[in-house]
C-alpha atoms as a PDB file:
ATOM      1  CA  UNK A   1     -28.321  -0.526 -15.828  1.00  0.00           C
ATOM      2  CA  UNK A   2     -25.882  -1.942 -13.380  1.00  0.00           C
ATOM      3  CA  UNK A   3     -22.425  -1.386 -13.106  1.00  0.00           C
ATOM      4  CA  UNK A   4     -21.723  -4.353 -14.006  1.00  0.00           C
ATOM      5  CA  UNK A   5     -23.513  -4.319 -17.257  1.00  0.00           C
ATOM      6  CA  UNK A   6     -22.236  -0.742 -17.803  1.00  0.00           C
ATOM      7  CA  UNK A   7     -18.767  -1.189 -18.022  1.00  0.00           C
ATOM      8  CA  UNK A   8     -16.432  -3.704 -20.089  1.00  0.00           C
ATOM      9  CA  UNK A   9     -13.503  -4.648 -19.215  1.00  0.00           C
ATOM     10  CA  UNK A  10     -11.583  -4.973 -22.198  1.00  0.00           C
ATOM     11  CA  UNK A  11      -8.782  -7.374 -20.683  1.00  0.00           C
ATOM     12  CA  UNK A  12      -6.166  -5.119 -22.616  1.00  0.00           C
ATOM     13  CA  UNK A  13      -5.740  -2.745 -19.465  1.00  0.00           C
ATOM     14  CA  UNK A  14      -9.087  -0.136 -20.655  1.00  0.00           C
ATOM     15  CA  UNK A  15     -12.339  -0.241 -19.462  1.00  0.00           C
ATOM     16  CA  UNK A  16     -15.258   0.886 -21.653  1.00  0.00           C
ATOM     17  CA  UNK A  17     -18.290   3.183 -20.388  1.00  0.00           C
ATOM     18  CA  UNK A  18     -21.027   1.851 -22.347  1.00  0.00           C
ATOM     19  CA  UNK A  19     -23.148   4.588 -20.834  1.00  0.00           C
ATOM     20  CA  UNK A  20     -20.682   7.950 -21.976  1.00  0.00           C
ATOM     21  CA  UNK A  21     -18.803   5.664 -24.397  1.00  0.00           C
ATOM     22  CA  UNK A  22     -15.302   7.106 -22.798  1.00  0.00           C
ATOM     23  CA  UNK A  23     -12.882   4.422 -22.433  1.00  0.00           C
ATOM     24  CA  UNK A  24     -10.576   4.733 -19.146  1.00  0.00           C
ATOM     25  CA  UNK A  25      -7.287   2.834 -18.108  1.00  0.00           C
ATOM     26  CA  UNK A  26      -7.909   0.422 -15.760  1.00  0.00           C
ATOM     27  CA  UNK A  27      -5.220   0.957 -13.526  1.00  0.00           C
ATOM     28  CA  UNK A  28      -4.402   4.910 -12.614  1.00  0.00           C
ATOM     29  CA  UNK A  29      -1.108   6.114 -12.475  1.00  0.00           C
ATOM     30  CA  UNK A  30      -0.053   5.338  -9.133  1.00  0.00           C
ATOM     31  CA  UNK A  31      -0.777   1.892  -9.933  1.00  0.00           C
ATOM     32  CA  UNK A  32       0.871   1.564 -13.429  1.00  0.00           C
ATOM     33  CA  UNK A  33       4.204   3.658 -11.950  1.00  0.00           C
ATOM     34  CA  UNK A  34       4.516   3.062  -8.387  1.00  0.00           C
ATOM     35  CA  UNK A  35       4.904   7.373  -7.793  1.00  0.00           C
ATOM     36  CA  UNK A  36       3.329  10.385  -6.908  1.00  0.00           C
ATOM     37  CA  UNK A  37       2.533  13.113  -9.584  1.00  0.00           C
ATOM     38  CA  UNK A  38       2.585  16.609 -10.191  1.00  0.00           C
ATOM     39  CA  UNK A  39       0.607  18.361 -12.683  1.00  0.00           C
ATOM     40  CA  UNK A  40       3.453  18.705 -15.067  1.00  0.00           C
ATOM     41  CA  UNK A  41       4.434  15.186 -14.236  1.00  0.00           C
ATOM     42  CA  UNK A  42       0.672  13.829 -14.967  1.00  0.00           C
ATOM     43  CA  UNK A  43       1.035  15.401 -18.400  1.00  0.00           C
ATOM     44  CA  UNK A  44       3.870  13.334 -18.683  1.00  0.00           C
ATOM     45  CA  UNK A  45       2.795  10.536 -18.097  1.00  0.00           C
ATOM     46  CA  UNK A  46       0.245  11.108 -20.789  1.00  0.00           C
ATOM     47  CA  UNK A  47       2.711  11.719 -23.294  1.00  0.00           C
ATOM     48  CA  UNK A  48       4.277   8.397 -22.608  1.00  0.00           C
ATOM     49  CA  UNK A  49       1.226   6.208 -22.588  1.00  0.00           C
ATOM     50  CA  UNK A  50       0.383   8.006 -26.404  1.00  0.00           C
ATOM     51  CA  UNK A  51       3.880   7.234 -27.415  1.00  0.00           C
ATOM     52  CA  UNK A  52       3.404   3.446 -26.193  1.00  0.00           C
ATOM     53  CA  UNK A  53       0.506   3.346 -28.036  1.00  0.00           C
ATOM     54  CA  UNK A  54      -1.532   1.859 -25.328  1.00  0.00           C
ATOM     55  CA  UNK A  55      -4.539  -0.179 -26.054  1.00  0.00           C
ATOM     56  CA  UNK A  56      -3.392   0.830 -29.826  1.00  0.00           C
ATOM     57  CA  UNK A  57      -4.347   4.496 -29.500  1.00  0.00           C
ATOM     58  CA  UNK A  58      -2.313   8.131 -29.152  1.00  0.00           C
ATOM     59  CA  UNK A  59      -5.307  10.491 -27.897  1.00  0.00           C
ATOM     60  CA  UNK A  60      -5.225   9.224 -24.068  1.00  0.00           C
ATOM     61  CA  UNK A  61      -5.087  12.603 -21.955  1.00  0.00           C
ATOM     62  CA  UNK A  62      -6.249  13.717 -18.443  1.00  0.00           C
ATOM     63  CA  UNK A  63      -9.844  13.415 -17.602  1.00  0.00           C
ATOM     64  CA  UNK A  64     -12.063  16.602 -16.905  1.00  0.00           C
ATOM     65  CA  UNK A  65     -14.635  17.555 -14.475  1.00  0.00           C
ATOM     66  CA  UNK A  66     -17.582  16.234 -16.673  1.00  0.00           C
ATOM     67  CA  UNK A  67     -16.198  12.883 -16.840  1.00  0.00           C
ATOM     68  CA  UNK A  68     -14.342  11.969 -13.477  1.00  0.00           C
ATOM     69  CA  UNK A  69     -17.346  12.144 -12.081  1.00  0.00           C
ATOM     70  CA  UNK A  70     -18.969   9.382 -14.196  1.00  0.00           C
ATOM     71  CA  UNK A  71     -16.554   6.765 -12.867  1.00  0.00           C
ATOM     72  CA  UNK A  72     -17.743   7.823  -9.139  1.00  0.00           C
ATOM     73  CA  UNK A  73     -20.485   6.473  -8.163  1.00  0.00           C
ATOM     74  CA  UNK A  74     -21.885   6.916  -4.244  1.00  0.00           C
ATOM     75  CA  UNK A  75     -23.149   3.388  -3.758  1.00  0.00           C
ATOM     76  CA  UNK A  76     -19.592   2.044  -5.109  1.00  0.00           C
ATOM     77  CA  UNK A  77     -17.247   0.367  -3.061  1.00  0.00           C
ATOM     78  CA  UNK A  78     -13.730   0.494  -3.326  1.00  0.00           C
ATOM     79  CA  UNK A  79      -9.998   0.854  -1.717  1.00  0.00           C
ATOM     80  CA  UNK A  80      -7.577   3.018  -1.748  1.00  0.00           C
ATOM     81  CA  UNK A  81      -3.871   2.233  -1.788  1.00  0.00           C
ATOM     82  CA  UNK A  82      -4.289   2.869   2.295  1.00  0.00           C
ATOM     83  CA  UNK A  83      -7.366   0.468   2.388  1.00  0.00           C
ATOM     84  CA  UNK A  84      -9.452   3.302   2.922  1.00  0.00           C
ATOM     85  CA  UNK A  85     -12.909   3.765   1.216  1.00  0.00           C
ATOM     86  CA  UNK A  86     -12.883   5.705  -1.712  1.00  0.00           C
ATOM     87  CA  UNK A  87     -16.239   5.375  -4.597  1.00  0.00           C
ATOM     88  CA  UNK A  88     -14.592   4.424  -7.233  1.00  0.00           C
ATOM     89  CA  UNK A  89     -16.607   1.699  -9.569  1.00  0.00           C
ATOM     90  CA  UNK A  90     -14.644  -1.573  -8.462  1.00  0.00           C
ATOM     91  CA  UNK A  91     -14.686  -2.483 -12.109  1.00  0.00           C
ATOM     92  CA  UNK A  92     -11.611  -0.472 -11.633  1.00  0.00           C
ATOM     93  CA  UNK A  93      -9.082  -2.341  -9.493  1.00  0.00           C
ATOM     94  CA  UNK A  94      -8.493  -1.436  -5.985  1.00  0.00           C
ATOM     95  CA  UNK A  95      -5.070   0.322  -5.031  1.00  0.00           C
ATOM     96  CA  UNK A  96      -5.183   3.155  -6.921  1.00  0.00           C
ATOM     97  CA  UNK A  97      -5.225   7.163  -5.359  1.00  0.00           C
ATOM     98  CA  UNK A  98      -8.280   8.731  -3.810  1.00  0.00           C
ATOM     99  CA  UNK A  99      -7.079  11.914  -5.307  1.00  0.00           C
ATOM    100  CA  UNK A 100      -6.405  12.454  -9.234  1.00  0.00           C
ATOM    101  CA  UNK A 101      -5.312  15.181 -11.288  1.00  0.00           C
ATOM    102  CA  UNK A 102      -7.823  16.985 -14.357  1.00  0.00           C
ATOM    103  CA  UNK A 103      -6.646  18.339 -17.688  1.00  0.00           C
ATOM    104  CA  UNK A 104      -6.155  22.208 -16.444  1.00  0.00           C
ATOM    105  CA  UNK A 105      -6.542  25.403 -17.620  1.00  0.00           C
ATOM    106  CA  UNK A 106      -3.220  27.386 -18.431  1.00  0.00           C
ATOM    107  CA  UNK A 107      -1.770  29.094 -15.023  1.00  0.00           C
ATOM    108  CA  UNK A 108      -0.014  27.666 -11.662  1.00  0.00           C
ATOM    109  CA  UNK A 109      -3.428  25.694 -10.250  1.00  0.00           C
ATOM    110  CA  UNK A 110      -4.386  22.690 -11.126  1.00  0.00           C
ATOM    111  CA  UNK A 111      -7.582  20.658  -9.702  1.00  0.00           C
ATOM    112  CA  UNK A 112      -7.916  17.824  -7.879  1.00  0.00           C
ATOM    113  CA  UNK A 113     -11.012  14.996  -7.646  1.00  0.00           C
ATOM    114  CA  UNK A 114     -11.048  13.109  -4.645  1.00  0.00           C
ATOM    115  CA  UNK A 115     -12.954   9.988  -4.989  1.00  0.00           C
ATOM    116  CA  UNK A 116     -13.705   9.687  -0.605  1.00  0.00           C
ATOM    117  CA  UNK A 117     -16.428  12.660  -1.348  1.00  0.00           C
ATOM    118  CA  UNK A 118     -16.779  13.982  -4.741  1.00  0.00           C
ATOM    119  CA  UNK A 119     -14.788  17.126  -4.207  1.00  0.00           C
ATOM    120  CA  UNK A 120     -12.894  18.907  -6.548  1.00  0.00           C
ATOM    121  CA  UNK A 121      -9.764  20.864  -5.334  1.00  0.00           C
ATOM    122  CA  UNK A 122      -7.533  23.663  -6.456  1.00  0.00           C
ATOM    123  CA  UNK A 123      -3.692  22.832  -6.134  1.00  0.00           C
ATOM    124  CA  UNK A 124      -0.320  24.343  -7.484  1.00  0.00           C
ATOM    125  CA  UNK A 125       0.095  22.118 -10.250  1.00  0.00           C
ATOM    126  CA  UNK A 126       3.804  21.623  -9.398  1.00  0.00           C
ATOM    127  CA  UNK A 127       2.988  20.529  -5.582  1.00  0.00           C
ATOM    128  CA  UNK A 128       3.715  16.833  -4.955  1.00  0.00           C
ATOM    129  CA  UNK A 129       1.593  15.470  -3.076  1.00  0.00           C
ATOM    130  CA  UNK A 130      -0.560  12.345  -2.844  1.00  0.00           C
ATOM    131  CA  UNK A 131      -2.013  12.293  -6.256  1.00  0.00           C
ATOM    132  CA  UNK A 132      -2.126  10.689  -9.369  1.00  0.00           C
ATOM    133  CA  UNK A 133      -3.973  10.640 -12.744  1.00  0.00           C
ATOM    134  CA  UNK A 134      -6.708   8.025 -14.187  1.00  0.00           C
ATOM    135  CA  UNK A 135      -6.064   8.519 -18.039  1.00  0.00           C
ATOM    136  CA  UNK A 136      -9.176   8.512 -20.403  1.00  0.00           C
ATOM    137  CA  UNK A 137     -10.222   8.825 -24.226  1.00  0.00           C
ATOM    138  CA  UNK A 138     -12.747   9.611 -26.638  1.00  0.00           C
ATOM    139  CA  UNK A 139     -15.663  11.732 -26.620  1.00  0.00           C
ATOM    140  CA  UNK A 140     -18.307  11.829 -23.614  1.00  0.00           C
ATOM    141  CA  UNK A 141     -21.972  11.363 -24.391  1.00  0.00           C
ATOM    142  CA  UNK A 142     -24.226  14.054 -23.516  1.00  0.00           C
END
């Protein structure tokens, strides 16, 4: 299936997986707030989409491991906010942060994705740096 068959966009700011059946926001936080983000601040902004209601739902939270990497893909091309290449599906619109945060464990780390090479990196969840959050819902498909 192609990635253009695989994902919908749903025109109301979500994209569908038809292949995990998660649905993402199209736009990551970066994009939708024009800031950086710490940890704490990512949860945050989580809160606030719920309370909006976005896309008419209140369980939107912070992706993990498991399913950032299904929105990478190593033959996708994107951009980063800097231009630079990142492998992002560009269902997803460009301008958005190579580097996101993950729903976390309980302590001072956090992780990062970074979508230039598939790594995932520790960080002090309160350290603001270059990163952002790409919120997501619903149960993956195993």
């Amino acid at each position: 299936m192609s990635a253009k068959e695989r994902f919908i966009d749903n025109q109301d700011g979500s994209i569908i997986d038809s292949t995990t059946q998660l649905m993402w926001m199209k736009e990551d936080g970066w994009q939708t707030q024009e800031k950086w983000f710490t940890w704490d601040e990512a949860l945050e902004l989580v809160h606030y989409f719920n309370s909006l209601k976005f896309c008419s739902f209140q369980d939107w939270r912070m992706p993990s491991h498991e399913e950032i990497v299904t929105i990478y893909g190593e033959e996708a091309t994107n951009q980063d906010k800097y231009g630079k290449e990142i492998h992002l599906f560009p269902v997803f619109p460009s301008g958005g942060q190579a580097t996101v945060w993950l729903k976390g464990e309980s302590g001072q780390e956090g992780t990062l994705f970074d979508f230039k090479n598939k790594e995932f990196r520790p960080l002090y969840k309160s350290k603001s740096g270059r990163m952002s959050v790409r919120l997501v819902r619903g149960e993956m498909l195993k």
